[in-house]
Protein backbone atom coordinates (compact mmCIF):
# COMPACT_ATOMS: atom_id res chain seq x y z
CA UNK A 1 28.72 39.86 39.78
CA UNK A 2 26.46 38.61 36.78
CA UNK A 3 28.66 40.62 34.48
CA UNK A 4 31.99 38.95 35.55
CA UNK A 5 29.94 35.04 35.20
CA UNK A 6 28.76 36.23 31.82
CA UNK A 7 32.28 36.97 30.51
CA UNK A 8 33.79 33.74 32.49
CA UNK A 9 31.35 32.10 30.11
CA UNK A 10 32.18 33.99 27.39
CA UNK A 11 35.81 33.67 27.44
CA UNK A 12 34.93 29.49 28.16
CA UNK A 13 32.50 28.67 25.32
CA UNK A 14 32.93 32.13 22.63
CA UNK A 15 29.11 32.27 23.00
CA UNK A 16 26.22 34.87 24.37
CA UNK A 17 28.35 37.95 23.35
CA UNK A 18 25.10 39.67 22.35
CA UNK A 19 23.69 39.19 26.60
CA UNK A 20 27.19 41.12 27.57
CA UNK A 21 26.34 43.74 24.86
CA UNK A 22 23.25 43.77 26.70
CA UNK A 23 24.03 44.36 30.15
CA UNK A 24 26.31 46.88 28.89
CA UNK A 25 23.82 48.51 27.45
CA UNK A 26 21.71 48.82 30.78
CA UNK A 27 24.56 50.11 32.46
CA UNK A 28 25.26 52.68 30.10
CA UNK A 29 28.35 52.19 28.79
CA UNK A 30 28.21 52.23 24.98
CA UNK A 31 31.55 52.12 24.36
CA UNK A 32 31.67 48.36 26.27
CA UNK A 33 28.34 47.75 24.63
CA UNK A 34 29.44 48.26 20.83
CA UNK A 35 32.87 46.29 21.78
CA UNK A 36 30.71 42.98 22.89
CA UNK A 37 28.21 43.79 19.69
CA UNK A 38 31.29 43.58 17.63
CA UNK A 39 32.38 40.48 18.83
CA UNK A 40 28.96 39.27 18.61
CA UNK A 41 28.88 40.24 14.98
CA UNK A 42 32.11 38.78 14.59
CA UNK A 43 31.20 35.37 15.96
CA UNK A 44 27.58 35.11 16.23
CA UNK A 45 26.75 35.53 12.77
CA UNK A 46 22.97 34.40 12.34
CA UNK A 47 22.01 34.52 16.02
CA UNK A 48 20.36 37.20 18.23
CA UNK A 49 22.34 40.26 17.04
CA UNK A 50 20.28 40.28 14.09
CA UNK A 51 17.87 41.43 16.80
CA UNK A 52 19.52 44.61 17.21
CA UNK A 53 17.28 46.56 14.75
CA UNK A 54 14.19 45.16 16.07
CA UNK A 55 14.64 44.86 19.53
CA UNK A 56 13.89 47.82 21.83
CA UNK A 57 16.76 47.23 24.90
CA UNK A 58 18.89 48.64 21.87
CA UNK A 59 17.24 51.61 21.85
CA UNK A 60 19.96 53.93 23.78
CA UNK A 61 22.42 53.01 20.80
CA UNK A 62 20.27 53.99 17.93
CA UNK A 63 21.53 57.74 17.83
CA UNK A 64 25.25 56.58 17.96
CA UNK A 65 27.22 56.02 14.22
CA UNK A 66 28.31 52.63 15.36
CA UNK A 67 24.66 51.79 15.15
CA UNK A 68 23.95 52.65 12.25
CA UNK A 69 27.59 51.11 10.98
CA UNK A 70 26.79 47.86 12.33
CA UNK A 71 23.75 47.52 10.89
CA UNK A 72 25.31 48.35 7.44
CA UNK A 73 27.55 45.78 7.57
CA UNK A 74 24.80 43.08 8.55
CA UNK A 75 22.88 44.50 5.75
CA UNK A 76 20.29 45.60 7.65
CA UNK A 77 18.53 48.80 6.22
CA UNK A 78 18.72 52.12 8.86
């Protein structure tokens, strides 16, 4: 399953936790999603979660309070 290579990766190199986010995301579990976002903001400072405002695969989590958290700590306005 691409899910299970993604986090083999993952757990190998500490990178791409934003594409887990993602496929999260199109599976619909936000919960999962926001976890991987986390650790993407955690350890991916500067890379493609700064995406999250602008990109529209987000869009599903934009009504959720973590969204809106997240982006506060990134500094991102709402």
């Amino acid at each position: 399953m691409l899910l299970d290579e993604w986090k083999t990766h993952w757990n190998q190199t500490r990178t791409e936790a934003v594409t887990i986010a993602m496929i999260y995301v199109g599976l619909g579990d936000k919960d999962r999603a926001f976890a991987w976002l986390e650790k993407a903001y955690a350890e991916e400072r500067g890379s493609r979660v700064e995406m999250l405002k602008a990109f529209p695969y987000w869009d599903p989590l934009r009504s959720d309070p973590h969204y809106a958290d997240l982006l506060r700590r990134m500094n991102l306005p709402p």
